[in-house]
Protein backbone atom coordinates (compact mmCIF):
# COMPACT_ATOMS: atom_id res chain seq x y z
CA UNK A 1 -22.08 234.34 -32.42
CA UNK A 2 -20.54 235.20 -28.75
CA UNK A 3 -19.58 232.24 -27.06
CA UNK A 4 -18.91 232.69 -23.68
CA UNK A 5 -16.71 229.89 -21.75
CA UNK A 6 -14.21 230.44 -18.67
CA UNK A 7 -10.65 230.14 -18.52
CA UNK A 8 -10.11 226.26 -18.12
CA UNK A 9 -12.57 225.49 -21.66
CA UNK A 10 -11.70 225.49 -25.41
CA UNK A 11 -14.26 225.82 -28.05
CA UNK A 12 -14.51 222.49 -29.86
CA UNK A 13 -15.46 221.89 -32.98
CA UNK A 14 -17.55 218.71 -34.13
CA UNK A 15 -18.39 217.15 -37.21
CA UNK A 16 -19.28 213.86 -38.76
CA UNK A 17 -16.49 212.23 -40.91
CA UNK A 18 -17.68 209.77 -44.03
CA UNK A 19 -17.41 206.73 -41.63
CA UNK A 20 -19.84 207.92 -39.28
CA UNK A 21 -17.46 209.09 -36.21
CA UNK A 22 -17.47 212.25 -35.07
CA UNK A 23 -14.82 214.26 -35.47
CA UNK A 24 -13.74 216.58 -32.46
CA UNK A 25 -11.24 219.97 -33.10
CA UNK A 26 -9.53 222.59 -31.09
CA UNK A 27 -9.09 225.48 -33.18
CA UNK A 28 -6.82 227.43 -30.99
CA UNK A 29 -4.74 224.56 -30.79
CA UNK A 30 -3.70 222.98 -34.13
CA UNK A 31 -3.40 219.90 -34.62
CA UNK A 32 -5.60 218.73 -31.52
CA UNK A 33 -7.75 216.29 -32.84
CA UNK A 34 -9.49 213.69 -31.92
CA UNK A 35 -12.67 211.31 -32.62
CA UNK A 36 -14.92 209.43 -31.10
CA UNK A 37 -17.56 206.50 -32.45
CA UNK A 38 -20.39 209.31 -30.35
CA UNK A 39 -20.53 212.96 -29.43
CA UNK A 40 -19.92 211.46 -25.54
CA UNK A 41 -16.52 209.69 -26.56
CA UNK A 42 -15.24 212.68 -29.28
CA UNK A 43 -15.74 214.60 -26.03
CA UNK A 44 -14.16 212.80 -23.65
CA UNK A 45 -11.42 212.07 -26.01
CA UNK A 46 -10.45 215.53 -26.83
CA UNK A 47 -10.08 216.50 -23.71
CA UNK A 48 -7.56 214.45 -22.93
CA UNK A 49 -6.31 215.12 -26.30
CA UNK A 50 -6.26 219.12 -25.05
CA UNK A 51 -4.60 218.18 -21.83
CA UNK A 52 -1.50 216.21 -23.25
CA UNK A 53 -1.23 219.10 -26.02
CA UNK A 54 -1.10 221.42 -23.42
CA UNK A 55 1.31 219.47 -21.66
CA UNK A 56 3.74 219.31 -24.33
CA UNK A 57 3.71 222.56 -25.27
CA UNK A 58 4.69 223.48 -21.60
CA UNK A 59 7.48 221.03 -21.73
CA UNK A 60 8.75 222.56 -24.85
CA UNK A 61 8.67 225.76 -23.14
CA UNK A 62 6.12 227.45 -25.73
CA UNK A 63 3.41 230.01 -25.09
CA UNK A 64 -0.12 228.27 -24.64
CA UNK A 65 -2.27 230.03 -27.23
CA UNK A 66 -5.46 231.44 -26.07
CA UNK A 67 -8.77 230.97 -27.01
CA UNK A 68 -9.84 233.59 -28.92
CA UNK A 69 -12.05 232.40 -31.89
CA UNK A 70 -14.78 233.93 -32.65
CA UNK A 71 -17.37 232.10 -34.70
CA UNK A 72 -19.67 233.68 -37.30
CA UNK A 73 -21.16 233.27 -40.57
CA UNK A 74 -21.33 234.83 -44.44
CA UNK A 75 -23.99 234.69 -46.91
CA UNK A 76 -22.93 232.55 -50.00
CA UNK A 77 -22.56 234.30 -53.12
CA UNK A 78 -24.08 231.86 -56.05
C-alpha cells in the first residue's frame, strides 16, 4: 500500500488495547505513543505526543528521522 502524506504528517498507527482505548503509534519515531478513550482523542493526543518528541530530539541535537514506512502485507503460511 502507497500512502501518500506531505512533509509536516507521520503515518500513525491505531489499534484497540484490551481495555477498550485506542492505542495511537508513530513508527518512524519510537517510542511515540499515545492513547486516547476514541479515535478523535488518540489523534489529538499523538500529535502533541509527535510535537514534544520532535522537540526533544532537536534539543538533544539528533537527526529527526523521516518518514519512510512503507506498509504492506504477507500471506500466512498455516
Amino acid at each position: 500500500m502507497t500512502v501518500h502524506k506531505t512533509n509536516n504528517e507521520r503515518i500513525v498507527f491505531l489499534y484497540p488495547d484490551e481495555d477498550g482505548y485506542i492505542i495511537a503509534e508513530v513508527p518512524s519515531l519510537p517510542g511515540c505513543i499515545s492513547q486516547g478513550e476514541t479515535r478523535q482523542e488518540a489523534l489529538q493526543n499523538i500529535q502533541e505526543a509527535i510535537a514534544l518528541h520532535l522537540e526533544v530530539l532537536q534539543e538533544r541535537g539528533e537527526l529527526i528521522p523521516e518518514d519512510n514506512i512503507e506498509i504492506t502485507s504477507v500471506p500466512v503460511l498455516i
